[in-house]
PDB file of N, CA and C in Angstrom:
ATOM      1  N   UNK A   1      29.055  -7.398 100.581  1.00  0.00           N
ATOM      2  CA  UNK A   1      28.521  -8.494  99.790  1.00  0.00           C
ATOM      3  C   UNK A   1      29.586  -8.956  98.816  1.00  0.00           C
ATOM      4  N   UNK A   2      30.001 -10.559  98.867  1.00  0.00           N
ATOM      5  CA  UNK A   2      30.492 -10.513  98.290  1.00  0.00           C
ATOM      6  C   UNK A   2      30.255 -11.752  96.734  1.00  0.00           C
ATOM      7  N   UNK A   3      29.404 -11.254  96.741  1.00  0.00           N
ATOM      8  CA  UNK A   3      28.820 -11.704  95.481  1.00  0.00           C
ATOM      9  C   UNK A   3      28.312 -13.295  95.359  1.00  0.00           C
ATOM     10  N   UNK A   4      28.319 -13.389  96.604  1.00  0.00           N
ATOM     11  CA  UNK A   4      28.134 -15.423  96.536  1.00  0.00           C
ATOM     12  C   UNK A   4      26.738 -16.054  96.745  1.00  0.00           C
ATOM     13  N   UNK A   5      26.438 -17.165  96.979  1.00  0.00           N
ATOM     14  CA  UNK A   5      25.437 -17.344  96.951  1.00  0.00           C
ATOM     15  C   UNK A   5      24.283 -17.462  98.238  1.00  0.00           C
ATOM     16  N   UNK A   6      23.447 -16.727  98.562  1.00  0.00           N
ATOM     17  CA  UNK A   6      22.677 -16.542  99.671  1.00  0.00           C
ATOM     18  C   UNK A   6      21.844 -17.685 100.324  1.00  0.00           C
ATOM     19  N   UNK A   7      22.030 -18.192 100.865  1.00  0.00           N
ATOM     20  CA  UNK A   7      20.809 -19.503 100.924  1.00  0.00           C
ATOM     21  C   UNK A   7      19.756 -18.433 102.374  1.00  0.00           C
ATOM     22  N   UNK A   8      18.667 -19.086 101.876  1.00  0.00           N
ATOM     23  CA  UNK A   8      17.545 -18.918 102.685  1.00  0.00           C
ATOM     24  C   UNK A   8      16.732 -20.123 103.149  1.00  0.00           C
ATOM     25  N   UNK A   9      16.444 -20.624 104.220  1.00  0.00           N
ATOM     26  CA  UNK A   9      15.956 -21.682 104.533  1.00  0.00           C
ATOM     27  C   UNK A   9      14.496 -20.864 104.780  1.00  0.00           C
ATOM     28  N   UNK A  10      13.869 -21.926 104.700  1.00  0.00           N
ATOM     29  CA  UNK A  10      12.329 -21.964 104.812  1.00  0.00           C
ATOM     30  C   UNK A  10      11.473 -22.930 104.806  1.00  0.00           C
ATOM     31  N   UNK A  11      10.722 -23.386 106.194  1.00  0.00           N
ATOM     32  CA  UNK A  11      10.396 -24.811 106.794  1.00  0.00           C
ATOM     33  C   UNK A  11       9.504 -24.644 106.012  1.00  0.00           C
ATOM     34  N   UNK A  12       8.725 -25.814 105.469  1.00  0.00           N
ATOM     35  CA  UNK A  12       7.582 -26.217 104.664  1.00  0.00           C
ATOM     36  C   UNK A  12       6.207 -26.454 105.881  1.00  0.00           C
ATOM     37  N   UNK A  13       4.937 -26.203 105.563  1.00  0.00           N
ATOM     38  CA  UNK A  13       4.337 -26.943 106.760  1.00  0.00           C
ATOM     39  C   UNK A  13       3.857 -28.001 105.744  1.00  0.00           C
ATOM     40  N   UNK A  14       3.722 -29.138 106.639  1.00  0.00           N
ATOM     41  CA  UNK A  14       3.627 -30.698 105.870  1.00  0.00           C
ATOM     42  C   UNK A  14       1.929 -30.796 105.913  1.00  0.00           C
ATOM     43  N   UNK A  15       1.474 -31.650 105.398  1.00  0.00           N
ATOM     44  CA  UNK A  15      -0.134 -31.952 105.159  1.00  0.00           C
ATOM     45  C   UNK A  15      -0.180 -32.812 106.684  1.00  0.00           C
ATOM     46  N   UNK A  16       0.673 -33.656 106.933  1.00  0.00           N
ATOM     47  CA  UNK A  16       0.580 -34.455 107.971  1.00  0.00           C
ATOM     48  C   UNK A  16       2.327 -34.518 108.919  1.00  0.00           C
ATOM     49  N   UNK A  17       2.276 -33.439 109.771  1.00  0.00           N
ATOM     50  CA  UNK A  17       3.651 -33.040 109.865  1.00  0.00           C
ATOM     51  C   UNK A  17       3.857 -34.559 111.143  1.00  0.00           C
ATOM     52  N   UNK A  18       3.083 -35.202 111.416  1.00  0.00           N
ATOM     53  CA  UNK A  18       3.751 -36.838 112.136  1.00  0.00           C
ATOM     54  C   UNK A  18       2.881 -37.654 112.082  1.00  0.00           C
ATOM     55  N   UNK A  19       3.935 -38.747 112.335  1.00  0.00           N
ATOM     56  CA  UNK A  19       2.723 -39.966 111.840  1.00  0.00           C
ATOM     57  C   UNK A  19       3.119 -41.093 113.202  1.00  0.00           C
ATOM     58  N   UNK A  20       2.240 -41.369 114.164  1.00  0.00           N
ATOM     59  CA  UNK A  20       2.818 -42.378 114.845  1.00  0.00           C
ATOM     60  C   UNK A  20       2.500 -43.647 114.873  1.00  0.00           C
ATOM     61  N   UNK A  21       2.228 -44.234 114.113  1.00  0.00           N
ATOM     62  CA  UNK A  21       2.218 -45.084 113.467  1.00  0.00           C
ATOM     63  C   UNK A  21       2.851 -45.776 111.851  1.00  0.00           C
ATOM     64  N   UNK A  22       3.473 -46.399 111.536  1.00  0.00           N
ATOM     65  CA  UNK A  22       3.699 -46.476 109.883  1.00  0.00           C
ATOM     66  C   UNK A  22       2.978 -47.804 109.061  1.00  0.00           C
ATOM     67  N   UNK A  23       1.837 -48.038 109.445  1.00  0.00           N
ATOM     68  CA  UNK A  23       1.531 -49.629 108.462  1.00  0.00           C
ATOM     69  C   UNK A  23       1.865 -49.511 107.134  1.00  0.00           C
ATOM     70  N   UNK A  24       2.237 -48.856 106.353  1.00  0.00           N
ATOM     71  CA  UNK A  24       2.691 -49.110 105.166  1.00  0.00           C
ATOM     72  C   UNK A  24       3.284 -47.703 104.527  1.00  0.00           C
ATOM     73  N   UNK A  25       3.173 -47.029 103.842  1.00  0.00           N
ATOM     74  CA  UNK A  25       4.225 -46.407 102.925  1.00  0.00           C
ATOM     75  C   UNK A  25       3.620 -44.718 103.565  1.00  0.00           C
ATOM     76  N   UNK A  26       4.177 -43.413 103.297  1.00  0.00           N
ATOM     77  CA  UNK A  26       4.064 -42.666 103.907  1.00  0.00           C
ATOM     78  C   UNK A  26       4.804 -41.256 102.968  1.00  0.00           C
ATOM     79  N   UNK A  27       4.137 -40.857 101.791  1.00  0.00           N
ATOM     80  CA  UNK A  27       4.148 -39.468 101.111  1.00  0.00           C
ATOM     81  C   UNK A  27       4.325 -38.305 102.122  1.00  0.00           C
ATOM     82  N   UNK A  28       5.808 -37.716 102.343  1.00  0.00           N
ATOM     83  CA  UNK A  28       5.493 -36.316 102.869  1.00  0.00           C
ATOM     84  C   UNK A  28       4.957 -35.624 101.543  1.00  0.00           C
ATOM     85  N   UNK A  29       3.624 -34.890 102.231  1.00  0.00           N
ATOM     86  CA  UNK A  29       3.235 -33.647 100.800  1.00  0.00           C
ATOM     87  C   UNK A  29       3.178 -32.206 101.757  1.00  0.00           C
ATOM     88  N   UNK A  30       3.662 -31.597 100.802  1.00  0.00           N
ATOM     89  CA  UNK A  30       3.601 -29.713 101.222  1.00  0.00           C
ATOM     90  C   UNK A  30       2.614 -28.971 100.439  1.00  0.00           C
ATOM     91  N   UNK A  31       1.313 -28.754 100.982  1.00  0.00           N
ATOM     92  CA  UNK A  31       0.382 -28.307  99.911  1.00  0.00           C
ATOM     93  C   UNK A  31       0.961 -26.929  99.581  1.00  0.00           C
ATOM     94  N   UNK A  32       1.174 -26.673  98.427  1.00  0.00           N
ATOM     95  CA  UNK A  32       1.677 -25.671  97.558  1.00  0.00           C
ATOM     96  C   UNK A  32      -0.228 -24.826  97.729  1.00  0.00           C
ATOM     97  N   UNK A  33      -0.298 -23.815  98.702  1.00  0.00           N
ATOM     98  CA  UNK A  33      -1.464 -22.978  98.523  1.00  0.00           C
ATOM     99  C   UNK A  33      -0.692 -21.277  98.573  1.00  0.00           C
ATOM    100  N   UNK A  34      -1.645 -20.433  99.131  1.00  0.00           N
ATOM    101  CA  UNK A  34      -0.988 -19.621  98.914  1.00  0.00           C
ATOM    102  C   UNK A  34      -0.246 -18.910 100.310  1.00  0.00           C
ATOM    103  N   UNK A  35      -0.734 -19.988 101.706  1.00  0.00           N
ATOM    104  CA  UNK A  35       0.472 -19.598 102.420  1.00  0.00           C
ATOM    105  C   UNK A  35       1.856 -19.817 102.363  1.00  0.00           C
ATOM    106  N   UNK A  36       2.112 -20.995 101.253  1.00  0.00           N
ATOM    107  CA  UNK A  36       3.498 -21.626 100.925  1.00  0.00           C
ATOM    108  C   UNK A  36       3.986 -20.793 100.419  1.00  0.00           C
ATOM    109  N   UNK A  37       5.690 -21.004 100.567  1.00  0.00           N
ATOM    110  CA  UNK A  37       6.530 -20.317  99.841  1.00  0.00           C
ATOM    111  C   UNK A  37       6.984 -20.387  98.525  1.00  0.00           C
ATOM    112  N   UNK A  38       6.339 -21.715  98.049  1.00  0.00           N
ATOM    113  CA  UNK A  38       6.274 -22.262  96.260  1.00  0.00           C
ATOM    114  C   UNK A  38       5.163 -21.642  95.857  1.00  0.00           C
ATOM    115  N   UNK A  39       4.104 -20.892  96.464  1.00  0.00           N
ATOM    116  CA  UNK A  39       3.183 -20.354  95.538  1.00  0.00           C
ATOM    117  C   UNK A  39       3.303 -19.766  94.260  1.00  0.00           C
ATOM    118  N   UNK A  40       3.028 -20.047  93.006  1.00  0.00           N
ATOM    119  CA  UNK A  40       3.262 -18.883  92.172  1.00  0.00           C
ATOM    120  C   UNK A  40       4.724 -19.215  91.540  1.00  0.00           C
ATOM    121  N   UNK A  41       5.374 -20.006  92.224  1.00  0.00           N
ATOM    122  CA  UNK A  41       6.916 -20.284  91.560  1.00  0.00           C
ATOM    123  C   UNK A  41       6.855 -21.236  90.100  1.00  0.00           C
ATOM    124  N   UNK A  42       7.878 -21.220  89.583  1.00  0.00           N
ATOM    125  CA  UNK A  42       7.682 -21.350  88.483  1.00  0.00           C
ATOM    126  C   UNK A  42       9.227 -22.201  88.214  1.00  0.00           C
ATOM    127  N   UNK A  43       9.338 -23.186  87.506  1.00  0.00           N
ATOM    128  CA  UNK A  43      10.519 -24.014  87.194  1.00  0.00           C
ATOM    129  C   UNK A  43      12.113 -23.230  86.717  1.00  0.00           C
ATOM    130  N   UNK A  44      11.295 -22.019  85.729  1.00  0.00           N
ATOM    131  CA  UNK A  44      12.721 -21.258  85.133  1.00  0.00           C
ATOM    132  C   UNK A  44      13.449 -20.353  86.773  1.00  0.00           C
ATOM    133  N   UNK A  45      12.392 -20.328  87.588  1.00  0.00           N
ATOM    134  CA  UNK A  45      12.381 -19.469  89.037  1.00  0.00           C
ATOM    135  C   UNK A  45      13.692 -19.860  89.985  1.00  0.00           C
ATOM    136  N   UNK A  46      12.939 -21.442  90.243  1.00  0.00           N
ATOM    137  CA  UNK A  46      13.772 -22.497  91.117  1.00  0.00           C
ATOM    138  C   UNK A  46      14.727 -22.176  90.441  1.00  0.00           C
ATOM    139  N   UNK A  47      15.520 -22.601  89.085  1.00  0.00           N
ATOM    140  CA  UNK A  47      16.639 -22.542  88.496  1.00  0.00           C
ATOM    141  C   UNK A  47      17.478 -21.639  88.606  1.00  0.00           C
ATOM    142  N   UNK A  48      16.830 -20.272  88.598  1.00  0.00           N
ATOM    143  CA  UNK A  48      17.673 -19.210  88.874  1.00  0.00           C
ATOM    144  C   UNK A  48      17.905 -18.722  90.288  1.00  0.00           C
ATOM    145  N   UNK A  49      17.041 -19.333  91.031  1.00  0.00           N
ATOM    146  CA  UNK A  49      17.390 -19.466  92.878  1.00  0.00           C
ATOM    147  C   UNK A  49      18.601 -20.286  93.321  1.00  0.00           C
ATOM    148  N   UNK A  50      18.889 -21.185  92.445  1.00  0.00           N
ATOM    149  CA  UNK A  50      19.505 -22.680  92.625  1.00  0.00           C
ATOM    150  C   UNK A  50      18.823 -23.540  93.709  1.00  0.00           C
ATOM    151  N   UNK A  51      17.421 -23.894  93.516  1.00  0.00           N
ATOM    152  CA  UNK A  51      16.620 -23.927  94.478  1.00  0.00           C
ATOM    153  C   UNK A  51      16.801 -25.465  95.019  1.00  0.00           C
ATOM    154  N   UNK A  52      16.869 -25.932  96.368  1.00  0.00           N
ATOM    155  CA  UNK A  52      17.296 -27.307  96.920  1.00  0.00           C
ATOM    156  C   UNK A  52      16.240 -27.656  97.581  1.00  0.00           C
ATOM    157  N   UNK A  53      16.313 -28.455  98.139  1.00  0.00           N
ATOM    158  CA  UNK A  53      14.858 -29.226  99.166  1.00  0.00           C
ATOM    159  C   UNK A  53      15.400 -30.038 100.282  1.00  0.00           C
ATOM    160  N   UNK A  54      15.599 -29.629 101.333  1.00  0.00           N
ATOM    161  CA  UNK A  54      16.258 -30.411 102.278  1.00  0.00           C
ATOM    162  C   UNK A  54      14.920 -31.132 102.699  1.00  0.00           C
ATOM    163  N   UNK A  55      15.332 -32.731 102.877  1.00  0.00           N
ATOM    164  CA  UNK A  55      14.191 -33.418 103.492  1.00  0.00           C
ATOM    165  C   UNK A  55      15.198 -34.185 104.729  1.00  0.00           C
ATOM    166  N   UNK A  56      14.478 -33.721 106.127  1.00  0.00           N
ATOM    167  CA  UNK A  56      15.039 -34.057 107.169  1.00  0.00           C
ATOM    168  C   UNK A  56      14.158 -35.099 107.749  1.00  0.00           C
ATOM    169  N   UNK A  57      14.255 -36.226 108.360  1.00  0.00           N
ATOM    170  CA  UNK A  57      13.485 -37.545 109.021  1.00  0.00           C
ATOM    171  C   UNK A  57      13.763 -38.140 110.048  1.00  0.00           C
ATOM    172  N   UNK A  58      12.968 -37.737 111.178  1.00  0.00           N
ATOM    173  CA  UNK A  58      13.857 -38.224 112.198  1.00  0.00           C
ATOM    174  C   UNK A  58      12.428 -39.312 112.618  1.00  0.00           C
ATOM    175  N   UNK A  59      13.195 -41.024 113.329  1.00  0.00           N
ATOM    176  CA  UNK A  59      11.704 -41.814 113.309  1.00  0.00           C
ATOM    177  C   UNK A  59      12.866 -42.326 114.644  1.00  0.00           C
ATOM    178  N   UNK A  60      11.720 -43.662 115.042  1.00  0.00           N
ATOM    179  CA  UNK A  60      12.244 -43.767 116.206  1.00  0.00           C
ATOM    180  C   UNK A  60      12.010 -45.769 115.560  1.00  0.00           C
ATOM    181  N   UNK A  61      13.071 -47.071 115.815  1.00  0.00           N
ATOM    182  CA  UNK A  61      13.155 -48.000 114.948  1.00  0.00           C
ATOM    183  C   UNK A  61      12.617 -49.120 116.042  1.00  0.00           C
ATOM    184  N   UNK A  62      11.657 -48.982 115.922  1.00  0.00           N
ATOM    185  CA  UNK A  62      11.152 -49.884 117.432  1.00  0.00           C
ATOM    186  C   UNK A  62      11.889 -51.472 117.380  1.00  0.00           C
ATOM    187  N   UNK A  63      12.175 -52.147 116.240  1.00  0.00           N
ATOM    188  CA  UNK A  63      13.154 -53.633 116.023  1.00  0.00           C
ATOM    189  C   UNK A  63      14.306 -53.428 116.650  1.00  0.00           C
ATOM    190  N   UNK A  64      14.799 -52.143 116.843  1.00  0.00           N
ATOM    191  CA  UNK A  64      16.498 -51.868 117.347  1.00  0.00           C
ATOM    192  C   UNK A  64      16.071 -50.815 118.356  1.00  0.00           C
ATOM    193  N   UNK A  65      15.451 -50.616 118.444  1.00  0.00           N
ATOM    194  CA  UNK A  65      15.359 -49.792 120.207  1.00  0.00           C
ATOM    195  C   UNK A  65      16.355 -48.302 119.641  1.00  0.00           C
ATOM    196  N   UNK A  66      16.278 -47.572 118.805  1.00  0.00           N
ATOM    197  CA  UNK A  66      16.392 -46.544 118.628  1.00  0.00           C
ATOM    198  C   UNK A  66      16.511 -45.124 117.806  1.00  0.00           C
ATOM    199  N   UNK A  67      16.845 -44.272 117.460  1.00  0.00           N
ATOM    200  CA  UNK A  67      16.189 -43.227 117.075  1.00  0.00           C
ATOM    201  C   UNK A  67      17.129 -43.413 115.480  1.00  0.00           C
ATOM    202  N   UNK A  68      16.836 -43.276 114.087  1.00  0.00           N
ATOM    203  CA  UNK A  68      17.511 -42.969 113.190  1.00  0.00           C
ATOM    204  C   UNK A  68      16.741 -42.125 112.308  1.00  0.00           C
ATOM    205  N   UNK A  69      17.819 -41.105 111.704  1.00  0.00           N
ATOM    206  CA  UNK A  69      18.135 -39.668 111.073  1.00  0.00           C
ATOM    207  C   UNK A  69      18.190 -40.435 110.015  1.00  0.00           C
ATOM    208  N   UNK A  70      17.363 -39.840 108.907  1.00  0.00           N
ATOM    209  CA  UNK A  70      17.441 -39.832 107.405  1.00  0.00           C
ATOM    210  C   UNK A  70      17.293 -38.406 106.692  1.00  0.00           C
ATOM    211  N   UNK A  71      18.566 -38.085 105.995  1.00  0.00           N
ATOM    212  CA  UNK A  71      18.205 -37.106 105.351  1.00  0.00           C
ATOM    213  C   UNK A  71      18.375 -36.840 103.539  1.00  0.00           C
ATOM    214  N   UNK A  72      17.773 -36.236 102.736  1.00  0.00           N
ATOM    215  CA  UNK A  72      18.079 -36.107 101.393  1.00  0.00           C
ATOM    216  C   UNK A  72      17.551 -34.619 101.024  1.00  0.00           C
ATOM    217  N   UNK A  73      18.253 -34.747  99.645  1.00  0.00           N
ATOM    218  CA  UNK A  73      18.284 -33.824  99.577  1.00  0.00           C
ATOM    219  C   UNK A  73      17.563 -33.797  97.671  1.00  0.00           C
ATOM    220  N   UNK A  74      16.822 -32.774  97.643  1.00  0.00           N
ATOM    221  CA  UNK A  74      16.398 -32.589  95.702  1.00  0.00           C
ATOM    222  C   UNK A  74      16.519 -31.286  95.299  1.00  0.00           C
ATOM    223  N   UNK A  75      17.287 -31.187  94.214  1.00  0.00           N
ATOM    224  CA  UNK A  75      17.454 -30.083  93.728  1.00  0.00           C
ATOM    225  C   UNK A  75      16.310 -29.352  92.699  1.00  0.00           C
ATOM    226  N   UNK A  76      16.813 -28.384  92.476  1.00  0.00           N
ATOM    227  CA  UNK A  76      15.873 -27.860  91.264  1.00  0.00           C
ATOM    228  C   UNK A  76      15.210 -28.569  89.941  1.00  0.00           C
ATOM    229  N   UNK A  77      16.899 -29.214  89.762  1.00  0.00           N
ATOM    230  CA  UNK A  77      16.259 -29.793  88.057  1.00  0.00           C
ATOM    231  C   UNK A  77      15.701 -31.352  88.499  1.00  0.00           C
ATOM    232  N   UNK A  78      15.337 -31.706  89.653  1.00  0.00           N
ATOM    233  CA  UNK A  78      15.500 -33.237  90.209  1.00  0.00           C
ATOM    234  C   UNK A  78      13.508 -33.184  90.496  1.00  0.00           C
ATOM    235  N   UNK A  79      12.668 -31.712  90.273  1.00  0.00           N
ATOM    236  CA  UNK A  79      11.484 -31.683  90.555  1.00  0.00           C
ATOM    237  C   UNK A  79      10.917 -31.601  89.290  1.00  0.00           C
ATOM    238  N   UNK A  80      10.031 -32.692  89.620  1.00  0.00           N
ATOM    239  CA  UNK A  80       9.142 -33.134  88.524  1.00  0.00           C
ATOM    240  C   UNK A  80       7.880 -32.256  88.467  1.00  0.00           C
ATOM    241  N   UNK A  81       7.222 -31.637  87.354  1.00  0.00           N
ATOM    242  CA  UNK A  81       6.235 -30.338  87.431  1.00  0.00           C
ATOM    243  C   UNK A  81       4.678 -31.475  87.397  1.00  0.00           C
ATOM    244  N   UNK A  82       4.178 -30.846  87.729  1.00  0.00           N
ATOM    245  CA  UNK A  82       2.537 -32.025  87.256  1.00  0.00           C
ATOM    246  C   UNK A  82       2.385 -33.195  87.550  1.00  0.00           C
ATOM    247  N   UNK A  83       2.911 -33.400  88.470  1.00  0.00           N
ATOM    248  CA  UNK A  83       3.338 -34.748  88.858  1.00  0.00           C
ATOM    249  C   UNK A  83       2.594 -35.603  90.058  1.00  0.00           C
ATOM    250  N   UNK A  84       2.825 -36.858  90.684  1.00  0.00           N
ATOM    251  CA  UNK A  84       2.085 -37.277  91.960  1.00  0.00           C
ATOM    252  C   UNK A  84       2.648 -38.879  91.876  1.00  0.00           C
ATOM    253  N   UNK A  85       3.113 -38.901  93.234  1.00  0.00           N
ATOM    254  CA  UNK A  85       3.443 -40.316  93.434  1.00  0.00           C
ATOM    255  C   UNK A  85       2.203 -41.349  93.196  1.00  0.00           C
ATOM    256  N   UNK A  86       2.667 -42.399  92.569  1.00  0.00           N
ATOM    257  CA  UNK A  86       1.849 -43.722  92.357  1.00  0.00           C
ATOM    258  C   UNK A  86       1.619 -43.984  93.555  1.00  0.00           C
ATOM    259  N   UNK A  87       0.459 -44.544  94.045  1.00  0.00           N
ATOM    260  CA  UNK A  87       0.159 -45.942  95.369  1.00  0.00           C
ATOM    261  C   UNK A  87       0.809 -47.095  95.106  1.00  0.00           C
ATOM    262  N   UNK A  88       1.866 -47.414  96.266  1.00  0.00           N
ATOM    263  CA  UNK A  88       3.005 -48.196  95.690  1.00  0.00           C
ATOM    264  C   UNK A  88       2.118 -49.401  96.734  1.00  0.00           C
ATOM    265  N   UNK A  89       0.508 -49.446  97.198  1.00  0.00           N
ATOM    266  CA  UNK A  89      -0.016 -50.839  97.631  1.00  0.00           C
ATOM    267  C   UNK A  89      -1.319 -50.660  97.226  1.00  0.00           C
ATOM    268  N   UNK A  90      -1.740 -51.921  97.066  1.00  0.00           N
ATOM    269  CA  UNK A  90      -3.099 -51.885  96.704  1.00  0.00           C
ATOM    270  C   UNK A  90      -3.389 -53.891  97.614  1.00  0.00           C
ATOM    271  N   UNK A  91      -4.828 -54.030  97.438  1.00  0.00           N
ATOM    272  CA  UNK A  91      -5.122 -54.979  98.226  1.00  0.00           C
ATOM    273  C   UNK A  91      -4.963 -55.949  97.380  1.00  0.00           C
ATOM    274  N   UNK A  92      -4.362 -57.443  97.709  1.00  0.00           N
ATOM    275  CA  UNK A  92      -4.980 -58.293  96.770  1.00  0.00           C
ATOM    276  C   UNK A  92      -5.933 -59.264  96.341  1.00  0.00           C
ATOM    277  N   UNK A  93      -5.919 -60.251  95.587  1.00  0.00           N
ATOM    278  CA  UNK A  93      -7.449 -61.188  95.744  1.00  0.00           C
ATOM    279  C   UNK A  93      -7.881 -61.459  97.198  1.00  0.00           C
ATOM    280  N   UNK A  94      -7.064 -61.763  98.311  1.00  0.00           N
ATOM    281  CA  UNK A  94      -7.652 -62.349  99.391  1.00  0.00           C
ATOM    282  C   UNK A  94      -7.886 -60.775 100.448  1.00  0.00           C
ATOM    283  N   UNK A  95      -7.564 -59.644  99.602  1.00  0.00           N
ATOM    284  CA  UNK A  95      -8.146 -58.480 100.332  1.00  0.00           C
ATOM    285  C   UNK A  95      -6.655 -57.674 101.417  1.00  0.00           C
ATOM    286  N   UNK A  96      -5.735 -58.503 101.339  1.00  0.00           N
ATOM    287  CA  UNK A  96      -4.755 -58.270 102.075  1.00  0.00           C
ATOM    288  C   UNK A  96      -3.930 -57.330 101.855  1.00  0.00           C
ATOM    289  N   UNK A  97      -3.642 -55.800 101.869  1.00  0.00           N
ATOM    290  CA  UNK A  97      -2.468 -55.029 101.400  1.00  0.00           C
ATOM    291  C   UNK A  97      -1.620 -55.972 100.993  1.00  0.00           C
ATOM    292  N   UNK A  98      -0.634 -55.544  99.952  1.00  0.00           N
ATOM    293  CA  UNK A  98       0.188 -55.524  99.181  1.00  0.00           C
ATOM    294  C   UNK A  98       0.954 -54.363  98.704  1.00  0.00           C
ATOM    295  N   UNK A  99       2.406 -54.081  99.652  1.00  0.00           N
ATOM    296  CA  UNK A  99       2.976 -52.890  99.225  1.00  0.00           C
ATOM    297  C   UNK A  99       4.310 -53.398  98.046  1.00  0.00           C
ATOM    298  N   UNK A 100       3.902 -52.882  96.542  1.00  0.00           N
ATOM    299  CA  UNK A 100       4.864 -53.217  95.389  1.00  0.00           C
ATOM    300  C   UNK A 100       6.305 -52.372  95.898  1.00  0.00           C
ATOM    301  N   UNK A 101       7.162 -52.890  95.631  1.00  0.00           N
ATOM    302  CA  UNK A 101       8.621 -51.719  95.897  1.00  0.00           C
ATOM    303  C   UNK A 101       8.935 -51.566  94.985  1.00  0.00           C
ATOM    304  N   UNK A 102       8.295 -51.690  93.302  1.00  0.00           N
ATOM    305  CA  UNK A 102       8.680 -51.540  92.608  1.00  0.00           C
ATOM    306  C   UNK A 102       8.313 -49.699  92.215  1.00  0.00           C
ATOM    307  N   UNK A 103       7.522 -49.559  92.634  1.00  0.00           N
ATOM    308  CA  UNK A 103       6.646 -48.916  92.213  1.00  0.00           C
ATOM    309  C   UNK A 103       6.726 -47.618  93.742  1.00  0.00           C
ATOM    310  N   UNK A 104       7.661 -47.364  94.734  1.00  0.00           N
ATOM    311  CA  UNK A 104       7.802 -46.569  95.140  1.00  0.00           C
ATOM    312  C   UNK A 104       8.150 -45.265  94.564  1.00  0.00           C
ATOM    313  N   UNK A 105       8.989 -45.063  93.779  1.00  0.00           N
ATOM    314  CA  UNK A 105       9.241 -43.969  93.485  1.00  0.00           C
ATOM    315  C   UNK A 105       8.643 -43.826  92.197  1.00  0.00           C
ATOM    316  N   UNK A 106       7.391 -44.778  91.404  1.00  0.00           N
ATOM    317  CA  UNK A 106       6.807 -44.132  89.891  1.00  0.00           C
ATOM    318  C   UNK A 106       5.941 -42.849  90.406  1.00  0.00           C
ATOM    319  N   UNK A 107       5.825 -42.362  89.019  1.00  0.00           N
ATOM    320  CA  UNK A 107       5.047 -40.798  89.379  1.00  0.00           C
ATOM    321  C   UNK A 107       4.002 -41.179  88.142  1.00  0.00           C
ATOM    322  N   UNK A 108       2.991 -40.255  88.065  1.00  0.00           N
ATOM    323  CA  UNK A 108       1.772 -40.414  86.924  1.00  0.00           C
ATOM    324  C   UNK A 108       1.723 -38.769  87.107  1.00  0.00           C
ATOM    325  N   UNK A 109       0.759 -38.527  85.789  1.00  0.00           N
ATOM    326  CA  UNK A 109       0.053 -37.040  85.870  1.00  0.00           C
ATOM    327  C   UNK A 109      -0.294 -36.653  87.154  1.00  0.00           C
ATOM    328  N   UNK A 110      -0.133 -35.414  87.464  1.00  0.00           N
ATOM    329  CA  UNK A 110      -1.044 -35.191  88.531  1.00  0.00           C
ATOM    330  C   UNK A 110      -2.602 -34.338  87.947  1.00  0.00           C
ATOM    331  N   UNK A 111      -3.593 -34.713  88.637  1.00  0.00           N
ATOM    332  CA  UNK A 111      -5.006 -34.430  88.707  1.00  0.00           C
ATOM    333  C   UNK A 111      -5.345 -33.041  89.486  1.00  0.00           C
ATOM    334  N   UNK A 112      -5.470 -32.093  88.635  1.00  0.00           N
ATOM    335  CA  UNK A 112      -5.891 -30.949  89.453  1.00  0.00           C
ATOM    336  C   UNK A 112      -6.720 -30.486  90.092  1.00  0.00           C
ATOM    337  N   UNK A 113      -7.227 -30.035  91.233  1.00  0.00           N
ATOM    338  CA  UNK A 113      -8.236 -29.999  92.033  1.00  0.00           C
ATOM    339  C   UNK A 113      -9.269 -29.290  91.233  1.00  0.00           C
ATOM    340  N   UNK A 114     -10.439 -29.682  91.120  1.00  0.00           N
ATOM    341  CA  UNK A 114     -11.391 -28.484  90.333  1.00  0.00           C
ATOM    342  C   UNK A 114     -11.932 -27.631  91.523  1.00  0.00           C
ATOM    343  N   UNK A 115     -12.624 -26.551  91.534  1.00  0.00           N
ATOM    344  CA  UNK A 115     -13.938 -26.452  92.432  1.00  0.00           C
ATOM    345  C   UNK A 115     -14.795 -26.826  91.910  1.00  0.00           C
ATOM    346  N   UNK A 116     -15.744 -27.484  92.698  1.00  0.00           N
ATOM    347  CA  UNK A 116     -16.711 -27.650  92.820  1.00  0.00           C
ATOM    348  C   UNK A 116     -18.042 -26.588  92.388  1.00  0.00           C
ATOM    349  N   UNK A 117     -19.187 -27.276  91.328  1.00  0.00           N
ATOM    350  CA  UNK A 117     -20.096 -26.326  91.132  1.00  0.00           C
ATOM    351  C   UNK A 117     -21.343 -26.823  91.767  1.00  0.00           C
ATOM    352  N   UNK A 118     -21.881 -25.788  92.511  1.00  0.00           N
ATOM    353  CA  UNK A 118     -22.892 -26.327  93.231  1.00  0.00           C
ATOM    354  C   UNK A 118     -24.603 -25.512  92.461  1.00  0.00           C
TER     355      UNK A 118
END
């Protein structure tokens, strides 16, 4: 060992791991439960992991007849805690979607699931 840094990969399972279709905008989410590997992790955690997020995308561009690779990447200090993407469409007066691009990447509080009391 020589003292460097170890990476460990570890696939996420996605809420909706494909979509074949795209009419409008498209959140990958990784429910953080307790089969995930973020369970229980904690921000000072990631930091001391040097923790990264590979996001790999492979779609197929039906206007150009073929396949394009998108990839990025987020680091530790680049994750926002409590967080949740805005709905970057909403309908307008005549009822018609409307996707804002302004408003792709805003975030708001996130809303925590309660249980339910029955």
């Amino acid at each position: 060992s020589g003292g460097g840094l170890l990476r460990k990969y570890k696939p996420l399972t996605l809420e909706r791991p494909a979509v074949q279709f795209l009419p409008l905008t498209w959140t990958v989410v990784h429910p953080i439960d307790e089969a995930s590997p973020l369970w229980g992790q904690t921000a000072e955690h990631l930091t001391r992991q040097q923790a990264e997020f590979l996001i790999l995308i492979k779609a197929f561009d039906d206007t150009f007849f073929q396949t394009v690779h998108v990839r990025h990447s987020y680091r530790h200090e680049e994750v926002v805690w409590g967080a949740r993407f805005v709905p970057a469409f909403e309908p307008d007066a005549q009822g018609q979607m409307v996707l804002d691009l302004t408003l792709l990447s805003e975030i708001a509080p996130a809303v925590e699931a309660r249980p339910s009391v029955s």
